[in-house]
Each structure stands twice: as structure tokens, then as C-alpha cells.
Protein backbone atom coordinates (compact mmCIF):
# COMPACT_ATOMS: atom_id res chain seq x y z
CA UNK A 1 -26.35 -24.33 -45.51
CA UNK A 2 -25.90 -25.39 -49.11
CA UNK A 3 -23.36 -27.60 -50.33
CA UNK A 4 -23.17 -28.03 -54.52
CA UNK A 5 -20.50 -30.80 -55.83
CA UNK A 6 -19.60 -31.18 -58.91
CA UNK A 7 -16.62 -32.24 -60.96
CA UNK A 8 -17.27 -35.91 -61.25
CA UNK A 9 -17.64 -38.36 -64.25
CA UNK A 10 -16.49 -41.16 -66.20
CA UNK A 11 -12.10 -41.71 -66.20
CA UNK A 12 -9.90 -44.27 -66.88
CA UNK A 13 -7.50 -45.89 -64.37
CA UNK A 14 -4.70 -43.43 -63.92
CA UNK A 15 -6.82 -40.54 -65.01
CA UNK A 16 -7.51 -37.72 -62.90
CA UNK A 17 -10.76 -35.51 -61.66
CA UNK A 18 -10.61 -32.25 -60.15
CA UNK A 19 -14.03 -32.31 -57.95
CA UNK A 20 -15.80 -28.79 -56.40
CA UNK A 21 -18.17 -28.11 -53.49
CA UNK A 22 -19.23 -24.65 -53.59
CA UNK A 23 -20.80 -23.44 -50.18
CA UNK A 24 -23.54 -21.00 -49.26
CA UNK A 25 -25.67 -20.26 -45.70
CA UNK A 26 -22.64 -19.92 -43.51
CA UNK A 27 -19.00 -18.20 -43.32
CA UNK A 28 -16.77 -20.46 -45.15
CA UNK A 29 -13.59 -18.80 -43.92
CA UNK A 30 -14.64 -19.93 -40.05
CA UNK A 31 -14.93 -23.94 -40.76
CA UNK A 32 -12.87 -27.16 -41.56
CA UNK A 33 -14.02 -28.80 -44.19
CA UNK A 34 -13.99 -32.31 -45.75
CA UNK A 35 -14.42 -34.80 -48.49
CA UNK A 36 -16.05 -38.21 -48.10
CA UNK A 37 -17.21 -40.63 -50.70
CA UNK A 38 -19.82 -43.08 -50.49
CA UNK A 39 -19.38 -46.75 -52.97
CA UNK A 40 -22.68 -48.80 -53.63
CA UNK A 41 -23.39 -51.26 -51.06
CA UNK A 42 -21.32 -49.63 -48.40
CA UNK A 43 -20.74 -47.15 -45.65
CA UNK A 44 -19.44 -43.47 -46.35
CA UNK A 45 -16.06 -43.13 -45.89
CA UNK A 46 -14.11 -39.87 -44.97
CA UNK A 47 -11.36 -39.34 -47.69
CA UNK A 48 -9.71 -35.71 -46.68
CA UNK A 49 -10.13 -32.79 -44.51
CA UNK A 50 -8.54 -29.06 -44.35
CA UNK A 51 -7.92 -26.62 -42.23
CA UNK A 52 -9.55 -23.02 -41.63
CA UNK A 53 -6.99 -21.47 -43.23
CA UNK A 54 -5.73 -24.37 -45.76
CA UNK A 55 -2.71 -25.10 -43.97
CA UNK A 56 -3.18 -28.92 -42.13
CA UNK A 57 -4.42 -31.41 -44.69
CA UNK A 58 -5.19 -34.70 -43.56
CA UNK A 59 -6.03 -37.64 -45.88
CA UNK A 60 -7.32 -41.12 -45.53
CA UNK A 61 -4.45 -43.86 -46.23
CA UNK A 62 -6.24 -45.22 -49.68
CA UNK A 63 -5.89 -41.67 -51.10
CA UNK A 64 -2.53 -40.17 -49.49
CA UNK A 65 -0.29 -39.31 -51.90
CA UNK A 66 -2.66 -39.41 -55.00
CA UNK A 67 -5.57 -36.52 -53.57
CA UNK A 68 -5.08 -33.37 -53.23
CA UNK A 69 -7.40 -31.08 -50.85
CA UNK A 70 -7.55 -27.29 -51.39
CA UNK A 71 -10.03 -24.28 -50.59
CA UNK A 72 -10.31 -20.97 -51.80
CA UNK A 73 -11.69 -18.94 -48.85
CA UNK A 74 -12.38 -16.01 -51.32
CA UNK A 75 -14.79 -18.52 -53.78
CA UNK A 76 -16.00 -20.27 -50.81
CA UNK A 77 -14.98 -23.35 -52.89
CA UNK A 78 -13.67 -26.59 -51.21
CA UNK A 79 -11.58 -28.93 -54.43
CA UNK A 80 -10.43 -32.23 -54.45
CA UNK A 81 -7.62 -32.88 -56.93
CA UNK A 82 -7.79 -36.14 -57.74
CA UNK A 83 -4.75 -38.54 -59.57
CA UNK A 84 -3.80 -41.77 -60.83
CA UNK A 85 -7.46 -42.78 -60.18
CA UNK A 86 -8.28 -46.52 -59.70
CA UNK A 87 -11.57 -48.55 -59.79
CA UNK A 88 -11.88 -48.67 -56.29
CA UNK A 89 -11.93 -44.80 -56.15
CA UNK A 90 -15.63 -44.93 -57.62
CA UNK A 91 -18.01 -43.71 -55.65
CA UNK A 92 -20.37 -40.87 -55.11
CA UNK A 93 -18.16 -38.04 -53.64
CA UNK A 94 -19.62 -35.47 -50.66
CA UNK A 95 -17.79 -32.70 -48.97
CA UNK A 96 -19.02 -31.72 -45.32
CA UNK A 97 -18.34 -28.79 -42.66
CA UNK A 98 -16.94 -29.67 -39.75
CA UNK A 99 -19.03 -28.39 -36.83
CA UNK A 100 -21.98 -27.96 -38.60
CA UNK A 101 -21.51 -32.03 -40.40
CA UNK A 102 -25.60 -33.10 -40.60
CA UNK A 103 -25.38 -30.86 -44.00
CA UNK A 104 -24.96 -32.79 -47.07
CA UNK A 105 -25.17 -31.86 -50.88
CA UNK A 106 -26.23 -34.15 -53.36
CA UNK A 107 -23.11 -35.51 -54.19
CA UNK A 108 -20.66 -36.16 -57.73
CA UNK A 109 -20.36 -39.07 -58.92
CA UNK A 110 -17.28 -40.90 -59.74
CA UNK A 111 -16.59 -43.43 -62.39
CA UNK A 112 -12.96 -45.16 -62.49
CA UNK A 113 -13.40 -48.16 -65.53
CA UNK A 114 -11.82 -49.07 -68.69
């Protein structure tokens, strides 16, 4: 399993990131799959998850209503649209498969500052 984020970088408050995890070593279209992010000095947090077939989208309460969590089955591409960003949105962001979770990628970093 190989999971490859990228998308992240440097935005001001309000701005907005779209963030990829491309996947390899397993079927995509078979799996949930979900974002987390992980701030300095503390605990990874889960952030969103989707459904097999894109159609239940769950989100954690700090993000509902500004993220956005979509997959392209065909790509085997997991996004995270991300709007009216704010500084406590930095952090290093991972996506995960559910059922197969102790595979992580090396993460994209997120930068929300003036």
C-alpha cells in the first residue's frame, strides 16, 4: 500500500487548498477512505471520511461546512477541498484506508498565517 499527499503549502486566512492522496497496492474502489491532520505538539486528529462509492461524507465539527471530501475511483485519488482556511487548520495533513488504517504516507503540509 502506498499513499502519496500532496497539495499543501503556505495560505492566508480565508484562502483555500485543494489537497490529493493518490493510492497504489490495493483496489481503491473496495475501501473508505479518510483525511486526518496532525498539528505540532499534538495528537492526530481525524478530519473527514467517504464512502466506497462517494456517497456518505462525514466530517469532523472544526471542518464541517468549510472541507470538502471527494474521490475519483477511476484516478484512485482521494481530495480534500479545503475553504476559508484558518490558523488553526495548520497541520501536516494524512489520508488513510479504512480497513487496512496502519498505512500512512508521508503527509502535506499545511500553512494557514498572514
Amino acid at each position: 500500500v502506498q499513499l502519496v499527499e500532496s497539495g499543501g503549502g503556505l495560505v492566508q486566512p480565508g484562502g483555500s487548498l485543494r489537497l490529493s492522496c493518490a493510492a497504489s497496492g490495493f483496489t481503491f474502489s473496495r475501501f473508505a477512505l479518510r483525511w486526518y491532520r496532525q498539528a505540532p505538539g499534538e495528537e492526530r486528529e481525524w478530519v473527514a471520511a467517504i464512502s466506497i462509492v462517494g456517497d456518505t461524507k462525514n466530517y469532523a465539527d472544526s471542518v464541517k461546512g468549510r472541507f470538502t471530501i471527494s474521490r475519483d475511483n477511476a484516478k484512485n485519488t482521494v481530495y480534500l477541498q479545503m475553504n476559508s482556511l484558518k490558523p488553526e487548520d495548520t497541520a501536516v495533513y494524512y489520508c488513510n484506508v479504512a480497513g487496512i488504517s496502519k498505512y500512512w504516507g508521508q503527509g502535506t503540509q499545511v500553512t494557514v498565517s498572514s
